[in-house]
PDB file of N, CA and C in Angstrom:
ATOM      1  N   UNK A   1       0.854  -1.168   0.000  1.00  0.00           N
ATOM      2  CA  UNK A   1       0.000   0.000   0.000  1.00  0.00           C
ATOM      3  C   UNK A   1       0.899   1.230   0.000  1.00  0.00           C
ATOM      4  N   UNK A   2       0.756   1.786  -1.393  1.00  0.00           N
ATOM      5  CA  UNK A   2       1.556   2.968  -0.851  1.00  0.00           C
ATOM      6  C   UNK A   2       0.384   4.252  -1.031  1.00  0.00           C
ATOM      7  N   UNK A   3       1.442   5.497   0.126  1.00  0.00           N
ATOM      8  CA  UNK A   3       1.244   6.310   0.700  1.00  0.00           C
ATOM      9  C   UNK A   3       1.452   7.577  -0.426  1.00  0.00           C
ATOM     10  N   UNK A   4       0.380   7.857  -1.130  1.00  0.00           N
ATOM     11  CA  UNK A   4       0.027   9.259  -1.631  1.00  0.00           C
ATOM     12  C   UNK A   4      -0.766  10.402  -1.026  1.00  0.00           C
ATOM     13  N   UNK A   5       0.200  11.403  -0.789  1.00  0.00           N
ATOM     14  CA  UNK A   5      -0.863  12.391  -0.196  1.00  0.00           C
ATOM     15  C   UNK A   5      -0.341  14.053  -0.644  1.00  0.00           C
ATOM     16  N   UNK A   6      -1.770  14.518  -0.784  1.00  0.00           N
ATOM     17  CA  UNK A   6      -1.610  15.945  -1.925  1.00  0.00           C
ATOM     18  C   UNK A   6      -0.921  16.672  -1.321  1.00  0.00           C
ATOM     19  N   UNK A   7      -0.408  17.876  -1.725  1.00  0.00           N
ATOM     20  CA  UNK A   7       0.771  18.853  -1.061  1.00  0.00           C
ATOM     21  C   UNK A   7       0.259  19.606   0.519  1.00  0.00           C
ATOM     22  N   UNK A   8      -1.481  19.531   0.308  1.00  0.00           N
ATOM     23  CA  UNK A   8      -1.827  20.689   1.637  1.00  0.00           C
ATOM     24  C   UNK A   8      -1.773  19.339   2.831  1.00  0.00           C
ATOM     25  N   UNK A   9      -2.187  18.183   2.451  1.00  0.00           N
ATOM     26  CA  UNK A   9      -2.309  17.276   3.392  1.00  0.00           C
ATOM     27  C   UNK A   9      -0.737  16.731   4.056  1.00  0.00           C
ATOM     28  N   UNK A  10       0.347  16.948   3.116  1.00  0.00           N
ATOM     29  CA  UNK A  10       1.382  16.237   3.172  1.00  0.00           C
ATOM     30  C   UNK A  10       2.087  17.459   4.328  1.00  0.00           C
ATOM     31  N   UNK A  11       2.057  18.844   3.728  1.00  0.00           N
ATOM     32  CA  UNK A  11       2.545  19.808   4.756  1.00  0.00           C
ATOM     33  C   UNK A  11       1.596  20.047   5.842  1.00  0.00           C
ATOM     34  N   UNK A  12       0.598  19.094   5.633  1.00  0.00           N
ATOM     35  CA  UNK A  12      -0.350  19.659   7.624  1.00  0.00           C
ATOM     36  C   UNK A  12       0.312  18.531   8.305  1.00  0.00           C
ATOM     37  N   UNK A  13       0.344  17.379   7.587  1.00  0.00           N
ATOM     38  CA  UNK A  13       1.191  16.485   9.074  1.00  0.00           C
ATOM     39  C   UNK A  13       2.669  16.699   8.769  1.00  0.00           C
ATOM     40  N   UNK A  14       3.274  17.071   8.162  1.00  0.00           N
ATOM     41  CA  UNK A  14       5.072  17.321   8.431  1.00  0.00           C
ATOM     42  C   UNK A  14       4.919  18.065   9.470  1.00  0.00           C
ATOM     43  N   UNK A  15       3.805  19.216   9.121  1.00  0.00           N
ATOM     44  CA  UNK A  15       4.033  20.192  10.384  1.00  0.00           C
ATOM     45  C   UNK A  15       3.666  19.768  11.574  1.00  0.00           C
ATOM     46  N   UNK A  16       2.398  18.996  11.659  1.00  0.00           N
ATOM     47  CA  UNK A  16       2.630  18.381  13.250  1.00  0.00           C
ATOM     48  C   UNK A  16       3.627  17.381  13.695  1.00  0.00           C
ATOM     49  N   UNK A  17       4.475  16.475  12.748  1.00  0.00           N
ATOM     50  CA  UNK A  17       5.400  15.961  13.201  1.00  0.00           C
ATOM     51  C   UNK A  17       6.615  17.215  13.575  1.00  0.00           C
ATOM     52  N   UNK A  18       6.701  17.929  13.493  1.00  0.00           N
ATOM     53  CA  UNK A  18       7.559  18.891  13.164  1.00  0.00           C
ATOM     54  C   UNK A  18       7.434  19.698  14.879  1.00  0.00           C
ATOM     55  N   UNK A  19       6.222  19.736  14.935  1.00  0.00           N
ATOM     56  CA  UNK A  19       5.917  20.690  16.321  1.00  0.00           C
ATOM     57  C   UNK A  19       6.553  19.368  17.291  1.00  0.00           C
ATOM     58  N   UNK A  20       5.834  18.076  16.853  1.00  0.00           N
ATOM     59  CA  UNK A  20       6.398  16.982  18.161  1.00  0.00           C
ATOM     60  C   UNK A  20       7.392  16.920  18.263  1.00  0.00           C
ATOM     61  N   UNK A  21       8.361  17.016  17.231  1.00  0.00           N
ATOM     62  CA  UNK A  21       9.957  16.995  17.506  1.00  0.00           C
ATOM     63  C   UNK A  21      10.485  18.031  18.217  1.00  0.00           C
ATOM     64  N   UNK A  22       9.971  19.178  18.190  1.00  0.00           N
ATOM     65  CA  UNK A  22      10.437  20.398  19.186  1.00  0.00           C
ATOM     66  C   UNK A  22       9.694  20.121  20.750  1.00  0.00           C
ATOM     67  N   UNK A  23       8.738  19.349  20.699  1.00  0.00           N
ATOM     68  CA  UNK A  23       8.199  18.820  21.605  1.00  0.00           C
ATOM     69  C   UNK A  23       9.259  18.558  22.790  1.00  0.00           C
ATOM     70  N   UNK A  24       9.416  16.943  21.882  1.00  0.00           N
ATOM     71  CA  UNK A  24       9.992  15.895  22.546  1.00  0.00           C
ATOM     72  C   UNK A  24      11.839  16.842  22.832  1.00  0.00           C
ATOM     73  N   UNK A  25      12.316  17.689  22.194  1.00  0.00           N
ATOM     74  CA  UNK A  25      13.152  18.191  21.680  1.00  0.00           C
ATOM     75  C   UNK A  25      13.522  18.968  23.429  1.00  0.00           C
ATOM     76  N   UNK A  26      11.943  19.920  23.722  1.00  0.00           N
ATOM     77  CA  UNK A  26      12.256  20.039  24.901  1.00  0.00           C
ATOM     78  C   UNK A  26      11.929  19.766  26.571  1.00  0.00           C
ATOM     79  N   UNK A  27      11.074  18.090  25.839  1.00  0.00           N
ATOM     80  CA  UNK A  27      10.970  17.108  27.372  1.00  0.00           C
ATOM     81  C   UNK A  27      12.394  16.714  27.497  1.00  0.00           C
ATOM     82  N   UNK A  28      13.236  16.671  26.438  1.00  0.00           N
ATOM     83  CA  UNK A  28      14.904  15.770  26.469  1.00  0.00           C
ATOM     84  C   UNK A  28      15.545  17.190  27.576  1.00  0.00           C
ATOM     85  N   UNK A  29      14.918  18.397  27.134  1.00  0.00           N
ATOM     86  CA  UNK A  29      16.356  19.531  27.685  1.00  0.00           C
ATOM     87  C   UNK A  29      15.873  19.362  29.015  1.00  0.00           C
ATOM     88  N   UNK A  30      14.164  19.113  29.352  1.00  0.00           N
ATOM     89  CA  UNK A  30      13.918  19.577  30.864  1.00  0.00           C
ATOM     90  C   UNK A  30      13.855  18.480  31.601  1.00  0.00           C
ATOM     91  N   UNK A  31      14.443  17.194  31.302  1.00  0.00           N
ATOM     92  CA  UNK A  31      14.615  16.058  31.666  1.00  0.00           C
ATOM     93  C   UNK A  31      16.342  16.170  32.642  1.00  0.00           C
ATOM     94  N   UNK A  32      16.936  16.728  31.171  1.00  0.00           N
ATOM     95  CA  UNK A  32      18.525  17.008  31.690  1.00  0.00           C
ATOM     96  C   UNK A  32      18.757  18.238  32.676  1.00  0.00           C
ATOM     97  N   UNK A  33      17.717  19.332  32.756  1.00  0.00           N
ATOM     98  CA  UNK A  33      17.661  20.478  33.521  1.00  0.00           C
ATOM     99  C   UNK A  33      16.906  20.269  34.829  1.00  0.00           C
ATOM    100  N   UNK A  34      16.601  19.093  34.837  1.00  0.00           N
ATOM    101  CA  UNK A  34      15.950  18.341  36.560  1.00  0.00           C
ATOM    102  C   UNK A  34      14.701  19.127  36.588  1.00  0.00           C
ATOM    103  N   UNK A  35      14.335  19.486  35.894  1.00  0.00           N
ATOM    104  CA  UNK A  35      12.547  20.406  35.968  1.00  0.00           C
ATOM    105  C   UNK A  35      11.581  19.708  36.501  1.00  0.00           C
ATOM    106  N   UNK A  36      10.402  19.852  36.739  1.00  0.00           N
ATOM    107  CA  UNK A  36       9.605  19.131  37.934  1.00  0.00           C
ATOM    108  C   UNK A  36       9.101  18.266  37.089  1.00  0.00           C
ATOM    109  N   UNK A  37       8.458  17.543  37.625  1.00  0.00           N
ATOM    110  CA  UNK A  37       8.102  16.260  37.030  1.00  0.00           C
ATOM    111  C   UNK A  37       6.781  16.504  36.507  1.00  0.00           C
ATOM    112  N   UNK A  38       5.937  17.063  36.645  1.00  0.00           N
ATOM    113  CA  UNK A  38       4.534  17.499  36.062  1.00  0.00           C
ATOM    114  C   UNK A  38       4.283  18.330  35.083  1.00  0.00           C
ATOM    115  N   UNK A  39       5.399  19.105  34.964  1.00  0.00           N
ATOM    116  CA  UNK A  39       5.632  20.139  33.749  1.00  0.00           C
ATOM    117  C   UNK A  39       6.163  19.002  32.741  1.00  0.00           C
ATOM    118  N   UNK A  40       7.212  18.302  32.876  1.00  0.00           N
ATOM    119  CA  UNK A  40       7.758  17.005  32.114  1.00  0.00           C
ATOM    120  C   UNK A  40       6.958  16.046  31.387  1.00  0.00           C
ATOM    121  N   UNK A  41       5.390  15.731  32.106  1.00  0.00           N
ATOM    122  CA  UNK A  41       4.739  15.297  31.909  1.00  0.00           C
ATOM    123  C   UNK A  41       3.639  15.658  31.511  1.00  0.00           C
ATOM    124  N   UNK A  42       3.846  16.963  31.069  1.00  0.00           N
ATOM    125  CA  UNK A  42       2.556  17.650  30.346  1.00  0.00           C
ATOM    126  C   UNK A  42       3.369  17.988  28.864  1.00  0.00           C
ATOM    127  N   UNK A  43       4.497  18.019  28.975  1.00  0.00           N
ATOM    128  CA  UNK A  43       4.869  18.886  27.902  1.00  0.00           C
ATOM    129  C   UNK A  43       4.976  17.270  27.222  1.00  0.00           C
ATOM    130  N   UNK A  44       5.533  16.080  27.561  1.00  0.00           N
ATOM    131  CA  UNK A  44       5.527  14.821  26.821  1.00  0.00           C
ATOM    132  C   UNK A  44       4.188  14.161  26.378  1.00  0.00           C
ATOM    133  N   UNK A  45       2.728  14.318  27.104  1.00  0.00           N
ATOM    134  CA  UNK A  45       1.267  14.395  26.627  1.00  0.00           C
ATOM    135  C   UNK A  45       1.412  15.290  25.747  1.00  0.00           C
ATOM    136  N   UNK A  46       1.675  16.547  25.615  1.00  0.00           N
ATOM    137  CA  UNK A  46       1.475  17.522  24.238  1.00  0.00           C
ATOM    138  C   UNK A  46       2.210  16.662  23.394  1.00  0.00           C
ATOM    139  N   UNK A  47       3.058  15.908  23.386  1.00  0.00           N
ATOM    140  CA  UNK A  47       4.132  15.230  22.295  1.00  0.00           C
ATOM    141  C   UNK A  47       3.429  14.419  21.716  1.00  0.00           C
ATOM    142  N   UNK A  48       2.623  13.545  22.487  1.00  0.00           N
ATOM    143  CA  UNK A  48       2.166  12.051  22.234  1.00  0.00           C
ATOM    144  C   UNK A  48       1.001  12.658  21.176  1.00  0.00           C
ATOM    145  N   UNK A  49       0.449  13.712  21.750  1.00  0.00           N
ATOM    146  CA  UNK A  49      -0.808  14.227  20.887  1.00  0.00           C
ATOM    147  C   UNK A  49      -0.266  14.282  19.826  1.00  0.00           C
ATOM    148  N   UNK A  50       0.183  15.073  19.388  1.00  0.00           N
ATOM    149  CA  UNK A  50       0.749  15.575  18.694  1.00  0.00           C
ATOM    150  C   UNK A  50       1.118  14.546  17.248  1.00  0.00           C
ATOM    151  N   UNK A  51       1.962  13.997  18.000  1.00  0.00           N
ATOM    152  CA  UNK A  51       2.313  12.256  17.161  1.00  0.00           C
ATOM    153  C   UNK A  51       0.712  11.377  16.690  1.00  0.00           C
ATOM    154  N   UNK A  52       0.007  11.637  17.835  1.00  0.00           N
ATOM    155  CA  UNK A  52      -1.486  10.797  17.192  1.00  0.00           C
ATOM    156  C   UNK A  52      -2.125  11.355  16.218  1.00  0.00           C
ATOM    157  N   UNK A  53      -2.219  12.677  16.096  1.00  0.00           N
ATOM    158  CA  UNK A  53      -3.099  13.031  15.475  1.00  0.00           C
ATOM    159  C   UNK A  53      -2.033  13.982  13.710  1.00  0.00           C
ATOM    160  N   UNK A  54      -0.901  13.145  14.090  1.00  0.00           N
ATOM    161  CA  UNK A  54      -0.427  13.002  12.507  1.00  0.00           C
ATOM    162  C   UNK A  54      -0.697  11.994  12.420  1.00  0.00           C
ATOM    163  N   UNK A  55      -0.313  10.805  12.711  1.00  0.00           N
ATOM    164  CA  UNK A  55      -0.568   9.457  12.559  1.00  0.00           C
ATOM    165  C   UNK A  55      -1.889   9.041  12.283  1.00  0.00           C
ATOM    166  N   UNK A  56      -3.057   9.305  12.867  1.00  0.00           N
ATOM    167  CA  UNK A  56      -4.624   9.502  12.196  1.00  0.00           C
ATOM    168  C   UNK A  56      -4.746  10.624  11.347  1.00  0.00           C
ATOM    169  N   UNK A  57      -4.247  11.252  10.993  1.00  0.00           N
ATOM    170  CA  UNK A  57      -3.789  12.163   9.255  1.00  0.00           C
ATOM    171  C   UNK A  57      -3.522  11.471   8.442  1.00  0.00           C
ATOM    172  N   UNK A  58      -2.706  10.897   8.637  1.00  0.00           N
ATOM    173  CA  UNK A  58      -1.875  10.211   7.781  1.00  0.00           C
ATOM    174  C   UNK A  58      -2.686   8.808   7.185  1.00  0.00           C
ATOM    175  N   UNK A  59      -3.487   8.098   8.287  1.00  0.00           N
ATOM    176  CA  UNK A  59      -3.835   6.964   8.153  1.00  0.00           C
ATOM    177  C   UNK A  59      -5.583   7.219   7.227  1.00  0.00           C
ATOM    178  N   UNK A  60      -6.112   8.644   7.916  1.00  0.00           N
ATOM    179  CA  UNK A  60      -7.455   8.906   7.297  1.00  0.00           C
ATOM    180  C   UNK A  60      -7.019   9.417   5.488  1.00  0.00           C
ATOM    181  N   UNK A  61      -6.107   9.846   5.411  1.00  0.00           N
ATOM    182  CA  UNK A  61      -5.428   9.935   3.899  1.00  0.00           C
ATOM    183  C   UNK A  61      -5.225   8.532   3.516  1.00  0.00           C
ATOM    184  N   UNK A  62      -4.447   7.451   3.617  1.00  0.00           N
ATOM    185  CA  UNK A  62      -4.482   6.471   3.426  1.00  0.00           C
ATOM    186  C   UNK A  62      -5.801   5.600   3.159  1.00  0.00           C
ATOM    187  N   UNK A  63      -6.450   5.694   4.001  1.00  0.00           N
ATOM    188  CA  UNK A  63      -7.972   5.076   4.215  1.00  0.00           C
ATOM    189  C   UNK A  63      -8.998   6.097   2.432  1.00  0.00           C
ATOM    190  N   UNK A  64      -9.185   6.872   2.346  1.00  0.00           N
ATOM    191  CA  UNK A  64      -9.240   7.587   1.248  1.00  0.00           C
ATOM    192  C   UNK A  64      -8.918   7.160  -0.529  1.00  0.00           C
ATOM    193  N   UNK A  65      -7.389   7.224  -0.289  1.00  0.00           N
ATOM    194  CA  UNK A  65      -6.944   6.771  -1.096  1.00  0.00           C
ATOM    195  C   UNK A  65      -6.716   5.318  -1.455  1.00  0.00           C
ATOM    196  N   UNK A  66      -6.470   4.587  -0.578  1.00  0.00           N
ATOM    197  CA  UNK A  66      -7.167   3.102  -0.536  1.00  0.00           C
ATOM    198  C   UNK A  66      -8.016   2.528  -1.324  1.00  0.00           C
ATOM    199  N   UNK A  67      -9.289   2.986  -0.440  1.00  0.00           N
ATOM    200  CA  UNK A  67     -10.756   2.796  -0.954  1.00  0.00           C
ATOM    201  C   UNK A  67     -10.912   3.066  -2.247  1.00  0.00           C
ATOM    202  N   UNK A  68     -10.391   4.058  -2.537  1.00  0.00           N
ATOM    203  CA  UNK A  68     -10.748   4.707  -3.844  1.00  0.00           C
ATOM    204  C   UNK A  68      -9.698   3.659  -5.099  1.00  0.00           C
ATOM    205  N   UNK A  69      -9.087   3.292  -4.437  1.00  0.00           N
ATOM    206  CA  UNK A  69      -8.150   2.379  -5.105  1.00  0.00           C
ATOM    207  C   UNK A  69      -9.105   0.866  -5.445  1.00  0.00           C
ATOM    208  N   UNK A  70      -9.603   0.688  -4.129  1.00  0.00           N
ATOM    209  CA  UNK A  70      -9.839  -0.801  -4.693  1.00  0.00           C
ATOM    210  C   UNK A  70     -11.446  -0.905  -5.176  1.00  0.00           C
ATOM    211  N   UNK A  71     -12.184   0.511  -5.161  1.00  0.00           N
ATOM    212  CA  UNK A  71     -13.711   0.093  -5.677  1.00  0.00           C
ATOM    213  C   UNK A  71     -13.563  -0.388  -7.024  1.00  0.00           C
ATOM    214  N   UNK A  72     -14.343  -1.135  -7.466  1.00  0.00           N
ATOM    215  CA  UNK A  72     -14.093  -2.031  -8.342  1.00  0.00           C
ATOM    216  C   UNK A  72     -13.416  -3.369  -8.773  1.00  0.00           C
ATOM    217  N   UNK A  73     -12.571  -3.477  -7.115  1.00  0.00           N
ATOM    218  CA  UNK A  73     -12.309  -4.662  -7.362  1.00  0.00           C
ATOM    219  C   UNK A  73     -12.450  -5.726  -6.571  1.00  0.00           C
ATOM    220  N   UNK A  74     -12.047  -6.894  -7.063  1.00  0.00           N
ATOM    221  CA  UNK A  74     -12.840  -8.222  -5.965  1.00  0.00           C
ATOM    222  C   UNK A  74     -12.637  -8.283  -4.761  1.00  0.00           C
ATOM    223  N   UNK A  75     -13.786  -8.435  -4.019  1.00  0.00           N
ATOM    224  CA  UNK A  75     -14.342  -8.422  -2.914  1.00  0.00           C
ATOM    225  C   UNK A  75     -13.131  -9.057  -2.147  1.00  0.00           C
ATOM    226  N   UNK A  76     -12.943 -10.211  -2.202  1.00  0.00           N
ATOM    227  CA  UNK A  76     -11.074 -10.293  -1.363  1.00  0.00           C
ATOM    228  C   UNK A  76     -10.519  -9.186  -1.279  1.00  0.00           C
ATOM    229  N   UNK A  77     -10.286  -8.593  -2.415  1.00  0.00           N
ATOM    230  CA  UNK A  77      -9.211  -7.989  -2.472  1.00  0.00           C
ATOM    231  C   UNK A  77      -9.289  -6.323  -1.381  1.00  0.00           C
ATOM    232  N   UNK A  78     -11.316  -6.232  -1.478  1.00  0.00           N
ATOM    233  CA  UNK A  78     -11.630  -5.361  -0.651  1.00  0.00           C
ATOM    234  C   UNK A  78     -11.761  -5.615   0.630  1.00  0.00           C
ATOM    235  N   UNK A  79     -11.635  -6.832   1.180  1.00  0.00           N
ATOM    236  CA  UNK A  79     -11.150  -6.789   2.493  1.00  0.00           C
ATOM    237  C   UNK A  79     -10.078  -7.571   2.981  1.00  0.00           C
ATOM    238  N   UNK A  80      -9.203  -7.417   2.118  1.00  0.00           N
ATOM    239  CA  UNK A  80      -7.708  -7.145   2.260  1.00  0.00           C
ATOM    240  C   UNK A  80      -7.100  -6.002   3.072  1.00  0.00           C
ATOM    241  N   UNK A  81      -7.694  -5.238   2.154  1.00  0.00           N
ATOM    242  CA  UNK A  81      -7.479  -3.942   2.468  1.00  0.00           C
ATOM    243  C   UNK A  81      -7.928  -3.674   3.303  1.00  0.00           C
ATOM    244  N   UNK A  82      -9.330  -3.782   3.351  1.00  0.00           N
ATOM    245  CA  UNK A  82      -9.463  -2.957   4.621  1.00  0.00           C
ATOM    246  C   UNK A  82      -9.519  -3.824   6.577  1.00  0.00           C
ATOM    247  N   UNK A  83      -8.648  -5.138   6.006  1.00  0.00           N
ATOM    248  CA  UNK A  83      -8.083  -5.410   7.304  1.00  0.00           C
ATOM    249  C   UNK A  83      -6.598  -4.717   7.784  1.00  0.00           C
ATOM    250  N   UNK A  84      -6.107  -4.799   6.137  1.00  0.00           N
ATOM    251  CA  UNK A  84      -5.118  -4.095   6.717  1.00  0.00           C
ATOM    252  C   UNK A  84      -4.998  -2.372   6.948  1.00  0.00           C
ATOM    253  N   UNK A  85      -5.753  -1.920   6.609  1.00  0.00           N
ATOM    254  CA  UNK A  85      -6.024  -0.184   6.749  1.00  0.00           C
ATOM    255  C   UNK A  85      -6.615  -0.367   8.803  1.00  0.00           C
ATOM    256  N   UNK A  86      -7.470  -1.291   9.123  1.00  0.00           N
ATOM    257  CA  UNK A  86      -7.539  -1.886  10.328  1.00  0.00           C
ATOM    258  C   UNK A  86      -6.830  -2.254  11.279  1.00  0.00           C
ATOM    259  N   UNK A  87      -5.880  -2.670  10.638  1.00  0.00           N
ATOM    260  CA  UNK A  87      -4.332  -2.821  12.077  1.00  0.00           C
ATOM    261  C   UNK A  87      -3.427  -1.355  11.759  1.00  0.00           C
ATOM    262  N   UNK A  88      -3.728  -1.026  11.069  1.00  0.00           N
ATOM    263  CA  UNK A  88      -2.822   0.270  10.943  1.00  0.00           C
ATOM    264  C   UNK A  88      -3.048   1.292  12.051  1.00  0.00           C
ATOM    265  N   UNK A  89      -4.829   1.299  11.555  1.00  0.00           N
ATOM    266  CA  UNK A  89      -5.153   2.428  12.739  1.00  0.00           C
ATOM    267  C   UNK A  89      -5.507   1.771  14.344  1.00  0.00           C
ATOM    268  N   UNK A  90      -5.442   0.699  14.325  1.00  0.00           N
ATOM    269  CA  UNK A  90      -5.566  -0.142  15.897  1.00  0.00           C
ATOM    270  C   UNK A  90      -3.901  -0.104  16.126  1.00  0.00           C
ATOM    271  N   UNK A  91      -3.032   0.487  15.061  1.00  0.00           N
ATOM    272  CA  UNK A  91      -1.594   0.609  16.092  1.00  0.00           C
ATOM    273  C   UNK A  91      -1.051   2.138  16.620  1.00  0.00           C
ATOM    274  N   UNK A  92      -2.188   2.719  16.007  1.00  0.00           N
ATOM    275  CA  UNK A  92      -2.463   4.230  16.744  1.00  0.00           C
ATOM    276  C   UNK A  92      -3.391   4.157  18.286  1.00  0.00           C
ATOM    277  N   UNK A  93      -4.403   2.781  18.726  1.00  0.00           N
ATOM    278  CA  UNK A  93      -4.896   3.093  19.266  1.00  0.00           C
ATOM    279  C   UNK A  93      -4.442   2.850  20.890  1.00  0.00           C
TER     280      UNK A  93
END
């Protein structure tokens, strides 16, 4: 299955992967700067978000383009797919 996705969709999740990496970027500094542990743990929940909801971007683009891929073809082959479009997003969950 490959992964096509149009230019506005492709730059909305770079950019949220992009925010999580500055994220995670500065749970690493306030980890090494002994910062309290609840601030640590809010700013690493903003991360995780962050990461999910590219990852269900990414996967509802997939799911899209998929579908649209296999209407028309044999019924195996349509739930092929969509078992596997199914563990994809059950490894987000």
């Amino acid at each position: 299955m490959e992964l096509t996705m149009a230019a506005e969709e492709l730059k909305k999740a770079v950019n949220r992967l992009r925010r999580a990496q500055g994220q995670i970027a500065g749970v690493i500094k306030m980890i090494e700067e002994g910062r309290d542990c609840e601030e640590v743990v809010t700013q690493l929940a903003a991360a995780s978000r962050a990461l999910d909801k590219a990852g269900f971007a990414i996967i509802a683009t997939g799911l899209q383009h998929c579908m649209a891929d296999v209407e028309g073809s044999a019924p195996g082959d349509r739930e092929e797919m969509r078992a596997r479009l199914e563990k994809l997003f059950l490894s987000l969950a």
